[in-house]
Protein backbone atom coordinates (compact mmCIF):
# COMPACT_ATOMS: atom_id res chain seq x y z
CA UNK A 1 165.03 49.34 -83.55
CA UNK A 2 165.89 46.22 -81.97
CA UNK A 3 163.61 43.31 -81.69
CA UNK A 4 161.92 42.08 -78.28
CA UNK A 5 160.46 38.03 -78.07
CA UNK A 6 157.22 39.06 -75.48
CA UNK A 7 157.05 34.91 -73.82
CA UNK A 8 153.52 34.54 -72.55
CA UNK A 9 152.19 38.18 -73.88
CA UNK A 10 148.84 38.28 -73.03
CA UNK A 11 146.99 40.70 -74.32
CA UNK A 12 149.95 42.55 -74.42
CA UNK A 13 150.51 45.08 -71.34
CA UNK A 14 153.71 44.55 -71.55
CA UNK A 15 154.63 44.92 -75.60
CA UNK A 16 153.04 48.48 -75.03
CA UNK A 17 155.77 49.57 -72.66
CA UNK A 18 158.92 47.96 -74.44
CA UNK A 19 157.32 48.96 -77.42
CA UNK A 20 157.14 52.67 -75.73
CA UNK A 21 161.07 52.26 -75.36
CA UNK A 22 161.75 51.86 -78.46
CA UNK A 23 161.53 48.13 -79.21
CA UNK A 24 160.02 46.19 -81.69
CA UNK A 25 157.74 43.08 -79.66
CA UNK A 26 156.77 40.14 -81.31
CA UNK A 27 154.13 38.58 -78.85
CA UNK A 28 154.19 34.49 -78.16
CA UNK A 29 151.03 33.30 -76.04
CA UNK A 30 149.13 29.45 -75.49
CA UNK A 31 145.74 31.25 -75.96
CA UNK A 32 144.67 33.27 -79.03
CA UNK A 33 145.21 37.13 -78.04
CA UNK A 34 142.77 39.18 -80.76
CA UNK A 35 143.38 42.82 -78.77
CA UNK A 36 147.37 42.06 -78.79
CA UNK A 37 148.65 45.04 -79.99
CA UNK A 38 152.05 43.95 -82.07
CA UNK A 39 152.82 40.99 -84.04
CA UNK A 40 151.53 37.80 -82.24
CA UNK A 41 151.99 34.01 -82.92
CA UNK A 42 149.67 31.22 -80.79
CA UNK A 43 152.16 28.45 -79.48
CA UNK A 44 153.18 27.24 -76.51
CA UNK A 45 155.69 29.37 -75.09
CA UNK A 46 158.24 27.12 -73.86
CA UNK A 47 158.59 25.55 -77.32
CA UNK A 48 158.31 27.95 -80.30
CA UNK A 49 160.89 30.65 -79.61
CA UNK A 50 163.28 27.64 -79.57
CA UNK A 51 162.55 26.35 -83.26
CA UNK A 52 163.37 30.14 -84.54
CA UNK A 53 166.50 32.09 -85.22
CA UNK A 54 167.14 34.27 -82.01
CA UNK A 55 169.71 36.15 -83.55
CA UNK A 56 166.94 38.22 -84.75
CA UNK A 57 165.81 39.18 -81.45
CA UNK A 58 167.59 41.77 -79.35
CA UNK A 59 165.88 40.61 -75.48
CA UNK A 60 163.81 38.01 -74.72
CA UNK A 61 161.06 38.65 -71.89
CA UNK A 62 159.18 36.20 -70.54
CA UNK A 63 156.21 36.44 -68.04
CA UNK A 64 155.00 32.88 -66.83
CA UNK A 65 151.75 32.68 -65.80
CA UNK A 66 151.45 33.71 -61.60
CA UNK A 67 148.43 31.76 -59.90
CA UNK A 68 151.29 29.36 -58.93
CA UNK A 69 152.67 31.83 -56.57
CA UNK A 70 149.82 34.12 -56.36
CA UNK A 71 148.82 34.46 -52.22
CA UNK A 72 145.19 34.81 -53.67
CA UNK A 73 145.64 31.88 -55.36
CA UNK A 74 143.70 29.23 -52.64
CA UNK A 75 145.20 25.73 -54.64
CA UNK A 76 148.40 26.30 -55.66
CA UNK A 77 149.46 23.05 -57.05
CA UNK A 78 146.60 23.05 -59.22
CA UNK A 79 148.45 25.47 -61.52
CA UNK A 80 151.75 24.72 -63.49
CA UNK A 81 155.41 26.03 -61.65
CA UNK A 82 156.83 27.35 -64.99
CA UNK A 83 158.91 30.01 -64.18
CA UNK A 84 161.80 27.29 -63.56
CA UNK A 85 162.17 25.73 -66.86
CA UNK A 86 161.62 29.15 -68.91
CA UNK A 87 164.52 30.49 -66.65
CA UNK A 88 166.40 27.07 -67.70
CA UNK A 89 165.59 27.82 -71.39
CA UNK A 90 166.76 31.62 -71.40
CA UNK A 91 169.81 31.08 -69.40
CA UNK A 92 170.73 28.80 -72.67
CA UNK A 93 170.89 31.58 -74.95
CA UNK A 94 172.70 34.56 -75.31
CA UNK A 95 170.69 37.41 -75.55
CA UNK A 96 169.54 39.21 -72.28
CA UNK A 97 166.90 38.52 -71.08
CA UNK A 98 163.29 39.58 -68.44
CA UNK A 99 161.39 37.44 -66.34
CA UNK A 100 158.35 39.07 -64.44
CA UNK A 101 156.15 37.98 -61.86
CA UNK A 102 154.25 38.25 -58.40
CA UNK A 103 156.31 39.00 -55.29
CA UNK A 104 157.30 36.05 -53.11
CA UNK A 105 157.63 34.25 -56.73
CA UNK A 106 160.45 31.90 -56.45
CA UNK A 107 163.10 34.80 -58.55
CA UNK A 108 165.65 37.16 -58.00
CA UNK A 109 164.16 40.49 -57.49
CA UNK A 110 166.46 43.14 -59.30
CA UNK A 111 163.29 45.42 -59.85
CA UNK A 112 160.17 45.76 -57.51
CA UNK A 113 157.99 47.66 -59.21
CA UNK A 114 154.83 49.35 -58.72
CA UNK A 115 151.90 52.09 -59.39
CA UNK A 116 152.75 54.14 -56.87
CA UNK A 117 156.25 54.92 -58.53
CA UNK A 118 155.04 55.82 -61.66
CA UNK A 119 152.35 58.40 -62.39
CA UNK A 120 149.38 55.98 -62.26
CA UNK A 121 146.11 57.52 -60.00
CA UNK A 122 145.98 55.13 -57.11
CA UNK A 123 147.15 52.28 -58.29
CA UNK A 124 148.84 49.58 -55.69
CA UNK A 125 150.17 46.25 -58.15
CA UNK A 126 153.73 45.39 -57.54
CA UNK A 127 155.16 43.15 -59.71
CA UNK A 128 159.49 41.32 -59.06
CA UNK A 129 161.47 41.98 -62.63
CA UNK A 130 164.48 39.50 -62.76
CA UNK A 131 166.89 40.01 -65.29
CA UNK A 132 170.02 38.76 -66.89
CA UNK A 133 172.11 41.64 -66.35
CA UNK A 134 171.67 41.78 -62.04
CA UNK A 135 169.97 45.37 -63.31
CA UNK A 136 169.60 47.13 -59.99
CA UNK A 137 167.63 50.79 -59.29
CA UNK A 138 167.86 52.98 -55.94
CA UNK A 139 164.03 53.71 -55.37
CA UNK A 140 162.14 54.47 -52.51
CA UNK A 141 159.87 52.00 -50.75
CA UNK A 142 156.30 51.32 -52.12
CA UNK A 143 154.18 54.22 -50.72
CA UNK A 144 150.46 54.36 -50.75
CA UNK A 145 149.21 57.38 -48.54
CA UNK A 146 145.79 57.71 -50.75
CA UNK A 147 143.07 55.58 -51.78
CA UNK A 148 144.21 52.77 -53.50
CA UNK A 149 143.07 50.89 -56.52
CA UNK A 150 143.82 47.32 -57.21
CA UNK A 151 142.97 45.35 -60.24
CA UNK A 152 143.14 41.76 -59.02
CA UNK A 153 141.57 38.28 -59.92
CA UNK A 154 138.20 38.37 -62.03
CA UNK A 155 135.88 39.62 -59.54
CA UNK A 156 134.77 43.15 -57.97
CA UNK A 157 137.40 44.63 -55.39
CA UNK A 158 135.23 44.71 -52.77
CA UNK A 159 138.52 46.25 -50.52
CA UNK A 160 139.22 48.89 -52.56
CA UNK A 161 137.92 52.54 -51.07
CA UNK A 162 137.26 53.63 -55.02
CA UNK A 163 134.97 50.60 -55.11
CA UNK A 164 132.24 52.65 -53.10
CA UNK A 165 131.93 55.23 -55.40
CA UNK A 166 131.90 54.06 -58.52
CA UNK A 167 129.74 51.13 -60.33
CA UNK A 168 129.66 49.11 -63.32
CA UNK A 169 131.20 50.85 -66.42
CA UNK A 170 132.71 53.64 -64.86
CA UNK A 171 134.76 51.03 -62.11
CA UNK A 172 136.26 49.44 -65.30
CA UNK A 173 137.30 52.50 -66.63
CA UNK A 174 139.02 53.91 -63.08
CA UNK A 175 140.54 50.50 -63.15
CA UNK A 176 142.15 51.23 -67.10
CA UNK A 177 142.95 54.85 -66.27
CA UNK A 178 144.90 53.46 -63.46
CA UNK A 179 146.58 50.53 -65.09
CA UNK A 180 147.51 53.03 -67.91
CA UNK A 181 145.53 50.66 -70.34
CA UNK A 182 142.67 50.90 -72.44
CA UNK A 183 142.45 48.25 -75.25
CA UNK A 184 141.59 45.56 -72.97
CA UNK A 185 138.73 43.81 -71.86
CA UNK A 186 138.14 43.39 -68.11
CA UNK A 187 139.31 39.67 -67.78
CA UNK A 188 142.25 40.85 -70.06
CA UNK A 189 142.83 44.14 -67.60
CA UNK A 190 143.07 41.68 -64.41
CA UNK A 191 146.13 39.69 -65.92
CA UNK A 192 148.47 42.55 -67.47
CA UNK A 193 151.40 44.61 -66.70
CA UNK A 194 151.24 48.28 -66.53
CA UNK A 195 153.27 49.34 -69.66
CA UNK A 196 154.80 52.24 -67.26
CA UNK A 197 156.79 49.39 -66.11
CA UNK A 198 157.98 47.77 -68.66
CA UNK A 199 158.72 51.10 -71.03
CA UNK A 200 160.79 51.60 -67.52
CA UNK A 201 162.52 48.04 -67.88
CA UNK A 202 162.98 48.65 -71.06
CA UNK A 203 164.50 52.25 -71.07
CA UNK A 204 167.27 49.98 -68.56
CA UNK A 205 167.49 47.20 -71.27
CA UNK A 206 168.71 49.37 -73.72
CA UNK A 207 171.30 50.90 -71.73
CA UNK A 208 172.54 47.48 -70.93
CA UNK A 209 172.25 46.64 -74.83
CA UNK A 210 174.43 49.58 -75.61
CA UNK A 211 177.07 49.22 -72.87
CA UNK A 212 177.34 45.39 -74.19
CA UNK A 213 177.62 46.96 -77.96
C-alpha cells in the first residue's frame, strides 16, 4: 500500500478518501487535529515533511489553507498566500504530487470537482485539484437542478433552501450526510474535503503511479 504525506490535513476529509483508494495517509497540520483519522504529526507544514525521508512516501498532497482566495473571504490580505511556496517546495521533489483549493485560487485546474458529480444529496462545494501529472478527466459541467446544500464559513446558511426545514442538530447532520462525513465537529465540517473526491483523485493517482512503475 503506498504511502500518502496529507500537507495541511485538517481533520482529515481528505486522508478518508485517499485512504478509501488504497493509500496509507500520514496527516501533517499547524493546529492539533484530535478527530484526524490516520497517523498525524503537529508541525508546520511547510517545514517538517522537508526534515524526513520522502522516499517513504508514494504522493504528497497538500491543501493550503483558502481564506486567501476565498470570495467570502471580505480581507484577503489578512490571511497568508501559501499555496506559492508549497507549490515551490513540491516541485523540488520527485514524487507526484496534489494541491487543492477554492476556484479562482491562483492554480492550474486539472480537476474541478464537486457534489453534484458524486453521489452526495444536494451538495454544491467545488473545489480546483492541481496535480503533477497535468491529470485531466472529461466530465460534464457542475449541475445543480435540486435544492442545494452548502457547508460554508462557520455560520448558518441562511441561502440554502434545506435551511428552512431543518434546525439545530438535525441541519448539522444534513450537512455530514451531504459532505459524506461524520467524525467531525461542525467548525471541523466547514473546512474539509469530501472524501468522494479525493478517493476519486486518488483512484487517478494510482494509475499514474503504476504507468510511472
Amino acid at each position: 500500500m503506498p504511502r500518502l504525506l496529507d500537507l495541511f490535513c485538517g481533520a482529515g476529509g481528505a486522508a478518508m478518501g485517499y485512504h478509501q483508494a488504497g493509500f496509507d495517509v500520514v496527516g501533517v497540520d499547524i493546529k492539533p487535529q484530535p478527530h484526524y483519522p490516520f497517523e498525524f504529526h503537529q508541525a508546520d507544514a511547510l517545514e517538517f515533511p522537508w526534515m524526513l525521508n520522502l522516499d517513504q512516501f508514494g504522493a504528497i498532497h497538500a491543501s493550503p489553507p483558502c481564506q486567501r482566495y476565498s470570495r467570502g473571504t471580505v480581507d484577503k490580505l489578512r490571511h497568508p498566500d501559501l499555496l506559492p511556496p508549497i507549490r515551490e517546495r513540491l516541485q523540488d521533489q520527485p514524487v507526484p504530487w496534489v494541491i487543492e483549493n477554492v476556484p479562482a485560487a491562483p492554480m492550474r485546474a486539472d480537476y474541478r470537482l464537486c457534489g453534484c458529480m458524486f453521489d452526495l444529496p444536494g451538495l454544491r462545494r467545488e473545489r480546483w485539484f492541481e496535480t503533477s501529472w497535468d491529470g485531466f478527466d472529461l466530465r460534464s459541467p457542475c449541475h445543480h437542478p435540486d435544492p442545494i446544500v452548502t457547508v460554508i464559513g462557520h455560520g448558518p446558511n441562511q441561502h440554502s433552501y434545506y435551511r428552512h426545514l431543518a434546525r439545530g442538530s438535525e441541519w448539522e447532520q444534513l450537512k455530514r450526510r451531504a459532505m459524506g462525513i461524520d467524525w467531525m465537529t461542525r467548525e471541523e465540517l466547514a473546512e474539509a474535503i469530501p472524501p468522494a473526491y479525493t478517493r476519486f483523485i486518488g483512484e487517478q493517482l494510482l494509475e499514474h503511479l503504476g504507468a510511472a512503475a
